[in-house]
Protein backbone atom coordinates (compact mmCIF):
# COMPACT_ATOMS: atom_id res chain seq x y z
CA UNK A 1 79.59 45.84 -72.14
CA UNK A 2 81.64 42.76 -70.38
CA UNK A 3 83.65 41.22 -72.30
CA UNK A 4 83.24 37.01 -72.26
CA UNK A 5 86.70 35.48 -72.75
CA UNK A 6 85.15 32.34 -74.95
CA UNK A 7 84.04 35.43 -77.56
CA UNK A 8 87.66 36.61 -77.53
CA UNK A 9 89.62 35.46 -80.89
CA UNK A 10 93.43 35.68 -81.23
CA UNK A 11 95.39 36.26 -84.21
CA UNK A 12 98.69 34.69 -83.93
CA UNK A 13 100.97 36.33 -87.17
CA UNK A 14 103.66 34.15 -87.76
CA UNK A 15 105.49 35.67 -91.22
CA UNK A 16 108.73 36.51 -90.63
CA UNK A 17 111.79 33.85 -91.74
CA UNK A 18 113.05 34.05 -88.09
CA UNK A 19 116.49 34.79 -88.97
CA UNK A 20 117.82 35.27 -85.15
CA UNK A 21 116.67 31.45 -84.29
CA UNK A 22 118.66 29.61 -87.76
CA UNK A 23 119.56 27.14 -88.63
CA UNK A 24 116.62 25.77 -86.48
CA UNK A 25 114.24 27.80 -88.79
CA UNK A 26 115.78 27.18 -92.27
CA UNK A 27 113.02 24.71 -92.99
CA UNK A 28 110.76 24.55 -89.34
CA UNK A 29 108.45 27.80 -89.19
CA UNK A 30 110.05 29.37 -85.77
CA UNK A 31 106.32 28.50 -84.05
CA UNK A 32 106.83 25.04 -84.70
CA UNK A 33 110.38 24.35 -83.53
CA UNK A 34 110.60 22.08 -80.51
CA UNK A 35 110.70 22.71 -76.66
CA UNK A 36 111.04 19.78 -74.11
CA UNK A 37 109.49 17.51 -76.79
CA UNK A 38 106.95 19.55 -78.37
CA UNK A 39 106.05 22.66 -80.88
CA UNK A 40 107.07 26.03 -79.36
CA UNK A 41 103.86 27.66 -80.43
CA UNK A 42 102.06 24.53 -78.43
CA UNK A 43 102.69 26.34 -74.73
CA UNK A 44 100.65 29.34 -76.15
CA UNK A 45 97.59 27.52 -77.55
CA UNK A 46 97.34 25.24 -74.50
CA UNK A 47 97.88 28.42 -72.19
CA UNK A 48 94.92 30.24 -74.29
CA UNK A 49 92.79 27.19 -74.69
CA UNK A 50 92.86 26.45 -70.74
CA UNK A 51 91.30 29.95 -70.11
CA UNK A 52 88.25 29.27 -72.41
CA UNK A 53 89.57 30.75 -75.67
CA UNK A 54 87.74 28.81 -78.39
CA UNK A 55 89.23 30.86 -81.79
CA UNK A 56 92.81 31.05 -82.90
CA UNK A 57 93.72 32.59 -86.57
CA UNK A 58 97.21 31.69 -87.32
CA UNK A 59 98.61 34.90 -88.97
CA UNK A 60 100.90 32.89 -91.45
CA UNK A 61 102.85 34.22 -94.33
CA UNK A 62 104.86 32.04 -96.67
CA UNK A 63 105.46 28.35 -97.45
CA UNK A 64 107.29 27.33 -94.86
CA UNK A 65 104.62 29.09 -91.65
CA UNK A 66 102.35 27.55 -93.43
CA UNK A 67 102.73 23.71 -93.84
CA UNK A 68 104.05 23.91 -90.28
CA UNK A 69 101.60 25.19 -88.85
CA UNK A 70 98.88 23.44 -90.90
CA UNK A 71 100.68 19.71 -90.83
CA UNK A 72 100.79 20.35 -87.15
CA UNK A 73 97.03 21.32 -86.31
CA UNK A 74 94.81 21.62 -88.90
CA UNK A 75 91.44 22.48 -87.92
CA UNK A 76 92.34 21.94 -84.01
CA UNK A 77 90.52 18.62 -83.63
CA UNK A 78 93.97 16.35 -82.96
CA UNK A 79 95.22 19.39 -80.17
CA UNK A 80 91.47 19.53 -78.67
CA UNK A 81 91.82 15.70 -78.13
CA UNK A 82 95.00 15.59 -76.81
CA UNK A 83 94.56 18.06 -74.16
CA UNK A 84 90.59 17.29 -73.33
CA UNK A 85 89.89 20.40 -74.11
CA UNK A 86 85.71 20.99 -74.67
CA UNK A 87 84.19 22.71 -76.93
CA UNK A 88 87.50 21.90 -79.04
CA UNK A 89 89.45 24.61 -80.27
CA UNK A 90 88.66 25.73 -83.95
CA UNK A 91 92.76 26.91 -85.86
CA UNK A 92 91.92 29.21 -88.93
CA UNK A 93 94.85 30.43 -91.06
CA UNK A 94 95.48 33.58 -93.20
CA UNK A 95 94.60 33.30 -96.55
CA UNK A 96 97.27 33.18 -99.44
CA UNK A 97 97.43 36.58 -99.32
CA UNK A 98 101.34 38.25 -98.54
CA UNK A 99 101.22 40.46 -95.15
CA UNK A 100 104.44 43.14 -94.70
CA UNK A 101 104.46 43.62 -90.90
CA UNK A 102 102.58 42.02 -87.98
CA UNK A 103 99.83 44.70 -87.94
CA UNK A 104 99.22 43.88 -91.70
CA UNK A 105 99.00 40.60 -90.78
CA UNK A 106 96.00 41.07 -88.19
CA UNK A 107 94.62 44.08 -90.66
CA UNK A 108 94.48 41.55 -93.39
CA UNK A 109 92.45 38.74 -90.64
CA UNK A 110 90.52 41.44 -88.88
CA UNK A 111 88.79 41.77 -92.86
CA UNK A 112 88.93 38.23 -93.75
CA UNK A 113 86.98 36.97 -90.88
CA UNK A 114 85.21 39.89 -90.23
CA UNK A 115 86.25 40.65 -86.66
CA UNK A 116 83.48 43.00 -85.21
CA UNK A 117 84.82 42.47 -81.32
CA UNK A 118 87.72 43.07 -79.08
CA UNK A 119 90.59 40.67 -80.04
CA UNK A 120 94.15 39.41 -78.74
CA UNK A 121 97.11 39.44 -80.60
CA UNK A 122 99.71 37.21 -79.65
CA UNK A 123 103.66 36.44 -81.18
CA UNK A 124 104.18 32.52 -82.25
CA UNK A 125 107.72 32.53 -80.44
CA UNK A 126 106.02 33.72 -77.23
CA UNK A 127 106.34 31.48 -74.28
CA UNK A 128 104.05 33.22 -71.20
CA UNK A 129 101.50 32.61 -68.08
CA UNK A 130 98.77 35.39 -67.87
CA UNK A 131 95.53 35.63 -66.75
CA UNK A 132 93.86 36.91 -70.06
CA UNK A 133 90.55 37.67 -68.06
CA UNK A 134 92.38 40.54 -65.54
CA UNK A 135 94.28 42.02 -68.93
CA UNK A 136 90.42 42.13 -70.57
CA UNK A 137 88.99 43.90 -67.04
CA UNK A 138 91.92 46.48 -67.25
CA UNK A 139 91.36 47.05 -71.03
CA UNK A 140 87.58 47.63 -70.24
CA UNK A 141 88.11 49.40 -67.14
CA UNK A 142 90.31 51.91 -69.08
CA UNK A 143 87.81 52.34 -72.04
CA UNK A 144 91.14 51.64 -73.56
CA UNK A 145 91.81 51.50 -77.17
CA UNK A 146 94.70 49.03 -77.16
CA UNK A 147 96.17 47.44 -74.47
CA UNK A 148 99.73 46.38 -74.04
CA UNK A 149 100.82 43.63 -71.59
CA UNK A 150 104.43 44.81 -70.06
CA UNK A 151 107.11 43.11 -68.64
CA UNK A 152 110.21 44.44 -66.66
CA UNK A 153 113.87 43.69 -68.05
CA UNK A 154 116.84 44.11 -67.68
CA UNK A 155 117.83 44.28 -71.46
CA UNK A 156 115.86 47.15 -73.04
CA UNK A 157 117.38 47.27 -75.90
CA UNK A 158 115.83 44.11 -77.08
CA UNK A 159 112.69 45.55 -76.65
CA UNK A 160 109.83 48.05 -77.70
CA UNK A 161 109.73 49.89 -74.02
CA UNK A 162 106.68 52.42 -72.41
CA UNK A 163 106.63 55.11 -70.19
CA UNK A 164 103.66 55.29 -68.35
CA UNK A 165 101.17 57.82 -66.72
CA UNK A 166 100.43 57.50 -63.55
CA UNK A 167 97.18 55.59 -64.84
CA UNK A 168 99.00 53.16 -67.08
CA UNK A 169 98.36 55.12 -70.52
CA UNK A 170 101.28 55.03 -72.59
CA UNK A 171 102.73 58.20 -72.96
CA UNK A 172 105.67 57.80 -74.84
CA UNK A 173 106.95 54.36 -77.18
CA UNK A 174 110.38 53.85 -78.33
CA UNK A 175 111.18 50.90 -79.96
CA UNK A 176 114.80 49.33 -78.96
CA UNK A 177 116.15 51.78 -77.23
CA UNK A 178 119.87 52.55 -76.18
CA UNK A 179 119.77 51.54 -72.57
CA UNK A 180 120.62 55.21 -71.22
CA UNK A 181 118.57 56.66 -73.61
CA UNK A 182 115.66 53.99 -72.60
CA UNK A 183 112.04 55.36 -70.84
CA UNK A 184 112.06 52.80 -68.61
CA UNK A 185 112.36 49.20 -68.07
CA UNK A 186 109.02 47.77 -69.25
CA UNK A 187 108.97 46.04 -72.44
CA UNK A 188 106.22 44.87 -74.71
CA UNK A 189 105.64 41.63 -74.61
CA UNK A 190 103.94 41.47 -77.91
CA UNK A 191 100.70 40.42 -76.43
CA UNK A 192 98.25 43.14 -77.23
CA UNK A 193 94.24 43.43 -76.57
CA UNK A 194 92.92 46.08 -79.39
CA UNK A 195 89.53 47.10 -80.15
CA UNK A 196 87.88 46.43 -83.52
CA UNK A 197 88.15 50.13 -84.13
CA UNK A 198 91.13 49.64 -85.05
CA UNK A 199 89.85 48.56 -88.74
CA UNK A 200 89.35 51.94 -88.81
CA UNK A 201 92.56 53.53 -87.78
CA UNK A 202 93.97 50.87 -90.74
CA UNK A 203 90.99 52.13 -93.63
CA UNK A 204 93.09 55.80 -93.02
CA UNK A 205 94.81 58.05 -95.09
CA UNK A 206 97.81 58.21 -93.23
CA UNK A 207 97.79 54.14 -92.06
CA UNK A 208 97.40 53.75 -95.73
CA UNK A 209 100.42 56.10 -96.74
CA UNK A 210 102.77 53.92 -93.76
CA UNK A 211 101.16 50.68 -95.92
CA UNK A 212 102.62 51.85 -99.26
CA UNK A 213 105.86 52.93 -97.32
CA UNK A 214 106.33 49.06 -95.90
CA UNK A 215 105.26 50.24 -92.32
CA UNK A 216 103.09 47.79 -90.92
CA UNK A 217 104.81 46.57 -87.48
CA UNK A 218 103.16 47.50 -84.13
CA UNK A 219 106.05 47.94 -82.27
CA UNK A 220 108.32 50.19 -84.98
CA UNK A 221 104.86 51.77 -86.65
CA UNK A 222 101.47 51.25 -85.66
CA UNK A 223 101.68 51.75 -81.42
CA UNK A 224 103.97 55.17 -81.99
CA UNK A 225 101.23 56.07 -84.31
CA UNK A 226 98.14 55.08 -82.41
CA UNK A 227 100.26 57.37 -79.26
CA UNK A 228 100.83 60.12 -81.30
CA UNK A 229 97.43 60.61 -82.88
CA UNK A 230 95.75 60.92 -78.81
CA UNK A 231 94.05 57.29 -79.09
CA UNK A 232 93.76 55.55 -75.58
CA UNK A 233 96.91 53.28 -75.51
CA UNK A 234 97.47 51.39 -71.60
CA UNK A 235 99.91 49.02 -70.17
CA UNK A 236 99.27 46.48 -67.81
CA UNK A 237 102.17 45.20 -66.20
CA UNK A 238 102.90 41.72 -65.48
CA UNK A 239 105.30 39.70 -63.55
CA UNK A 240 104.19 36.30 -64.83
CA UNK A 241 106.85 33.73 -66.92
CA UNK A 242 106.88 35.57 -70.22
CA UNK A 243 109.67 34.50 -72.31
CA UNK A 244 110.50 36.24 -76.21
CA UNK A 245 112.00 32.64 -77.95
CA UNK A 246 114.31 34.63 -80.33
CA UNK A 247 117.46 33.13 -80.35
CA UNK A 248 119.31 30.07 -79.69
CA UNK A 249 120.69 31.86 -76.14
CA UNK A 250 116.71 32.85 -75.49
CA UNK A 251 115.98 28.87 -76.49
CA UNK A 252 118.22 27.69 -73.78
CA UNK A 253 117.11 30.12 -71.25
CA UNK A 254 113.58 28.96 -71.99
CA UNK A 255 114.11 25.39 -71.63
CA UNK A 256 116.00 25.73 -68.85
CA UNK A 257 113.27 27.96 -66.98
CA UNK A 258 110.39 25.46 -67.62
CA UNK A 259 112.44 22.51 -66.52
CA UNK A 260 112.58 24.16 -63.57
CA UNK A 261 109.18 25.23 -63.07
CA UNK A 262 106.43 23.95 -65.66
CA UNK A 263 103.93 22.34 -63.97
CA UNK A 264 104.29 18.23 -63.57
CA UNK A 265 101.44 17.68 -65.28
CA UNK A 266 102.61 19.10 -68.16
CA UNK A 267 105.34 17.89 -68.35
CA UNK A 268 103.79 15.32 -70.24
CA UNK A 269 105.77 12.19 -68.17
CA UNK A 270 106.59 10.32 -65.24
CA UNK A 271 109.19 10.48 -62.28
CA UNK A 272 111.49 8.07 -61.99
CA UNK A 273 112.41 9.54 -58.47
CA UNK A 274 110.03 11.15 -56.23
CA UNK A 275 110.98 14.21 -55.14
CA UNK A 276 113.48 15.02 -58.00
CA UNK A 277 112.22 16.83 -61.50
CA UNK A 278 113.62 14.02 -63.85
CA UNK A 279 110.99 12.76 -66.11
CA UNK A 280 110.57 10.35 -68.28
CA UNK A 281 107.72 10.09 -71.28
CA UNK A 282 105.55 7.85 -72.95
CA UNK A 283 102.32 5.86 -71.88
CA UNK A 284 102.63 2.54 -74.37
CA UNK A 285 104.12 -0.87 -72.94
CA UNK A 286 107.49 -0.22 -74.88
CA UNK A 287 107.80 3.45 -73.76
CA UNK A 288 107.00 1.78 -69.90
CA UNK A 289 109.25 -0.85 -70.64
CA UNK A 290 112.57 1.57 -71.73
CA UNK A 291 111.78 4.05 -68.76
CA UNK A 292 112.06 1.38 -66.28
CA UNK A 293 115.32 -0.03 -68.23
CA UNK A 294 116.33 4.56 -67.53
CA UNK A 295 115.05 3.93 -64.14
CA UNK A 296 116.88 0.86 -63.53
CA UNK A 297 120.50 2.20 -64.65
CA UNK A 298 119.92 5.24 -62.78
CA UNK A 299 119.26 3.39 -59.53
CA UNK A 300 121.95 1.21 -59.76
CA UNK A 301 124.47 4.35 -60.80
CA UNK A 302 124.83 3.49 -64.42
CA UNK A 303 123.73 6.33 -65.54
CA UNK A 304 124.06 10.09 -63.82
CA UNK A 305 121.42 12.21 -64.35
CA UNK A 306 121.84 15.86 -62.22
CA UNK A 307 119.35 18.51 -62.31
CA UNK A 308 116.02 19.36 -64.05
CA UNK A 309 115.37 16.72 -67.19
CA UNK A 310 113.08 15.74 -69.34
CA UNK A 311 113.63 12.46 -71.72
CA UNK A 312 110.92 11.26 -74.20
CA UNK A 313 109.21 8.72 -74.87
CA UNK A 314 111.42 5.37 -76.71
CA UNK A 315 114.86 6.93 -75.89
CA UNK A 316 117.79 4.60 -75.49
CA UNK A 317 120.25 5.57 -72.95
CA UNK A 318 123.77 3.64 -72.75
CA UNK A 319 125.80 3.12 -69.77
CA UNK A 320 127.68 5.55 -67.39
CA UNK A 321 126.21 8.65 -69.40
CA UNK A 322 126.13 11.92 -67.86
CA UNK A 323 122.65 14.31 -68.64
CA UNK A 324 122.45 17.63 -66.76
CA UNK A 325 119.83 20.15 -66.91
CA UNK A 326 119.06 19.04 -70.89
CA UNK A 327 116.18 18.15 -72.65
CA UNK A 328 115.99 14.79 -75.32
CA UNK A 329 113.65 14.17 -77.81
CA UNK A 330 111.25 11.08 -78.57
CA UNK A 331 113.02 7.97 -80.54
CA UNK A 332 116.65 9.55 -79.69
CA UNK A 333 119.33 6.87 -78.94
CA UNK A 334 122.39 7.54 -76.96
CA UNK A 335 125.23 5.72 -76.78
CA UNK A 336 127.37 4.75 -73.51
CA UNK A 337 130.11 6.94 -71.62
CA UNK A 338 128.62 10.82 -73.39
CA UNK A 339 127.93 13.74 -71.46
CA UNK A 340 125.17 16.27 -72.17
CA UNK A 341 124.93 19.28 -70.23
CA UNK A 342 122.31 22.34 -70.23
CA UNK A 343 121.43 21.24 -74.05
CA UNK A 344 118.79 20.28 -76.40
CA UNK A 345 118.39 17.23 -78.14
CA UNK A 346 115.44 17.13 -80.45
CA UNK A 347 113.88 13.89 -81.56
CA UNK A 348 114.98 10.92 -83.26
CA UNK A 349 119.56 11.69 -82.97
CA UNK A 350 121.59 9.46 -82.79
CA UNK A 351 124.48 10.39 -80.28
CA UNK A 352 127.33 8.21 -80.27
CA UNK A 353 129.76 7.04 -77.60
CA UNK A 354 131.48 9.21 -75.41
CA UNK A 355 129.96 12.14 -77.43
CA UNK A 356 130.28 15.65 -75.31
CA UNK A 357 127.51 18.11 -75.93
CA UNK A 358 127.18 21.42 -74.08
CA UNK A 359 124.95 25.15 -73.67
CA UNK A 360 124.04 23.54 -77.57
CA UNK A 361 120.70 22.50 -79.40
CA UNK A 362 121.13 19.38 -81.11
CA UNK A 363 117.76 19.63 -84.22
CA UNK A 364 115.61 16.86 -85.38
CA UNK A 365 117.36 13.42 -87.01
CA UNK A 366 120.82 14.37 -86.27
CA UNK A 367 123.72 12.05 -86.26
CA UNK A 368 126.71 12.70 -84.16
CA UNK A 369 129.53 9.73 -84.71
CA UNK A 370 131.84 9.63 -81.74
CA UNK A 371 133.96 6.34 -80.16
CA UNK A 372 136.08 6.31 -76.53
CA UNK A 373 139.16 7.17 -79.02
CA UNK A 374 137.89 9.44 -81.29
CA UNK A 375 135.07 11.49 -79.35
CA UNK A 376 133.05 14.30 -80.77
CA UNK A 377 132.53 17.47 -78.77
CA UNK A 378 129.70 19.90 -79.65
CA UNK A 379 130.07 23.02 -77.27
CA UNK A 380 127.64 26.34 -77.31
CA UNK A 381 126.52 25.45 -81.14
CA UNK A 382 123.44 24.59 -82.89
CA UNK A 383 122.95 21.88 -85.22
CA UNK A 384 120.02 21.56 -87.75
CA UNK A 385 118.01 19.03 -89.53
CA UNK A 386 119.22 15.72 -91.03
CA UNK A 387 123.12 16.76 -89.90
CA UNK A 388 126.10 14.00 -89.95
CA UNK A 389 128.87 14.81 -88.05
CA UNK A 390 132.27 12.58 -88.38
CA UNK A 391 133.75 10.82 -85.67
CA UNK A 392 136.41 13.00 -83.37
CA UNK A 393 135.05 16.05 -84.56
CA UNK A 394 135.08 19.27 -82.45
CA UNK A 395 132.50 22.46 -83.01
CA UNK A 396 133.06 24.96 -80.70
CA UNK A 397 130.85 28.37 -81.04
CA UNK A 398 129.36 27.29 -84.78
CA UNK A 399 125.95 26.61 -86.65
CA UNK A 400 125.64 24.01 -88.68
CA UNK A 401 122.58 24.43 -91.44
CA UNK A 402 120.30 21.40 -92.38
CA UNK A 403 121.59 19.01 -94.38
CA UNK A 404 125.55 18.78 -94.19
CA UNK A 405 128.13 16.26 -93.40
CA UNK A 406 130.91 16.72 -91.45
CA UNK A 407 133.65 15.06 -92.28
CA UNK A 408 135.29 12.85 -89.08
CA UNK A 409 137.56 14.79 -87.16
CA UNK A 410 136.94 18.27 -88.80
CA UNK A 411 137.95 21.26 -86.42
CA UNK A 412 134.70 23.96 -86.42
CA UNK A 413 135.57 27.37 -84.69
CA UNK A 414 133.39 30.10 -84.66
CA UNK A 415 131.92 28.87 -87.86
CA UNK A 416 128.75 29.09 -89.44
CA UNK A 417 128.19 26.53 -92.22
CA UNK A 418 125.45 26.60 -94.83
């Protein structure tokens, strides 16, 4: 029986705290941190919802998953609009009910919604391209019980890694392996296609005992399980952008991958030169009005601006500043003479002048005091929510958590401040 992609639901869990990504994730659910001016979890549904997929369950656990993820899209109507996208896109969400592991997560929607077909499970801090329609030809093609997309890497230990039969079944699964004790180099991306048997395999004995034990992940529990017991387990293997959005270092790498390659069209803006990837956003007379006052500086070398960049829509930009390969926010205002370099700046900072940021992510509704005599310099760090920072302070190496002053000219080294 083919399998129609617009019958194909995806549950998305989202329940961990995300503990690798804070302070971004203190009070943001990991999905719905921002990425050149928009929700993380956004590149996924857009990526899904382009290829005909019509149903998306939002696997979320806790307070904090939740009223992100529901403020954000509610039933899908706003995100259907935004995008064109018809017959809109219908978001469900897990019901108050407290999952312990991914697979427990999709166990506990697979009941709820009474799943009777072949699904796709996806991970909220997934970035990726892939042609869902080839995966669902290999999984049929295979009679498989569970697909795995893989991905080669160089890291393994990051990773859940297969080794493969010559036919793509998964022979052996070993979940962050030392690197000379690794299979092989192809990691699981976390985006799975299972059959609906699988309600079974969770109804059993033994799936039940791993349950009461607290084993309910698919990489650590449920795939070395499904391998073990003789159950039809392939890997297709894909070479497409696939990006795990983990940490702050994975954050940077991301963003500074799709500047360099997401499509223009998505990136949501316009050029202010031709052939050069620097984009500005916003569609209103005032956005039009402050990218032409971007444009002009630029032109007439008041303002430098090298590399791959995306600025949003109302930003204020002050004279001779320096932006390289970075990323800023809607509603952020910078002042004259700073220099920001392969960094984040989320929406609505302040940055003051002759700030230096660098290889840092700057969070939502940050304030960063700086003057030509006292400047602030923010290097490899990450700021949260709602910070102030003090003029002629330095953080070097440090996290700052949501909420905090910092007191003008304090040293940071190597520091992580909650």
């Amino acid at each position: 029986m083919t399998i129609h992609i617009e019958d194909v639901k995806v549950i998305i869990p989202i329940g961990g705290e995300a503990t690798r990504l804070r302070p971004l994730t203190v009070e943001t659910s990991k999905a719905a941190v921002r990425l050149l001016n928009r929700p993380l979890i956004e590149y996924t549904l857009l990526e899904l919802a382009r290829q005909g997929i019509k149903e998306i369950i939002f696997g979320v656990r806790g307070y904090v998953n939740y009223r992100s993820l529901f403020d954000l899209y509610k039933e899908g109507i706003g995100f259907s609009a935004r995008y064109h996208i018809k017959p809109r896109v219908h978001f469900k969400y897990q019901p108050r009910v407290d999952s312990i592991g991914n697979a427990d997560s999709v166990r506990i929607n697979l009941e709820y919604y009474d799943i009777q077909e072949t699904f796709l499970v996806v991970q909220g801090d997934n970035l990726f391209k892939l042609d869902v329609k080839k995966v669902l030809e290999f999984h049929e093609n295979k009679n498989a019980f569970m697909t795995i997309v893989l991905k080669p890497v160089e890291n393994v230990e990051e990773f859940g890694v297969a080794e493969l039969e010559s036919d793509n079944r998964i022979k052996r699964f070993v979940e962050k392996p030392k690197k000379e004790e690794a299979p092989s180099n192809l990691a699981n991306t976390g985006l799975y296609i299972i059959s609906p048997e699988i309600r079974k395999v969770f109804k059993s004995e033994e799936v039940q005992e791993m349950y009461k034990m607290g084993k309910m992940d698919f990489g650590k529990d449920i795939i070395p399980y499904l391998i073990k017991k003789g159950y039809p387990v392939y890997g297709y293997i894909t070479n497409d952008l696939w990006f795990d959005v983990g940490t702050p270092g994975r954050y940077l790498d991301a963003m500074l991958t799709l500047l360099k390659t997401l499509d223009a069209k998505d990136m949501h803006g316009i050029r202010i030169e031709p052939n050069r990837r620097i984009f500005v956003q916003g569609t209103s007379p005032d956005s039009r009005k402050r990218r032409l006052a971007i444009k002009r500086m630029y032109k007439k070398g008041e303002l430098k601006l090298e590399g791959n960049i995306l600025i949003g829509r109302h930003c204020q930009i002050g004279k001779y500043t320096y932006i390289e390969e970075s990323s800023i926010d809607n509603f952020t205002i910078i002042g004259e003479g700073v220099k920001i370099v392969k960094s984040s700046v989320m929406d609505r900072c302040y940055i003051g002048d002759y700030a230096i940021i660098e290889n840092s992510i700057i969070a939502r509704h940050v304030e960063i005091r700086s003057s030509k005599s006292r400047p602030t310099r923010i290097i490899n760090s990450v700021i949260a929510e709602d910070v102030v920072i003090g003029e002629g302070s330095e953080i070097v190496n440090s996290k700052i958590y949501p909420h905090k002053l910092i007191n003008a000219e304090s040293k940071l080294y190597d520091t992580v401040l909650t």
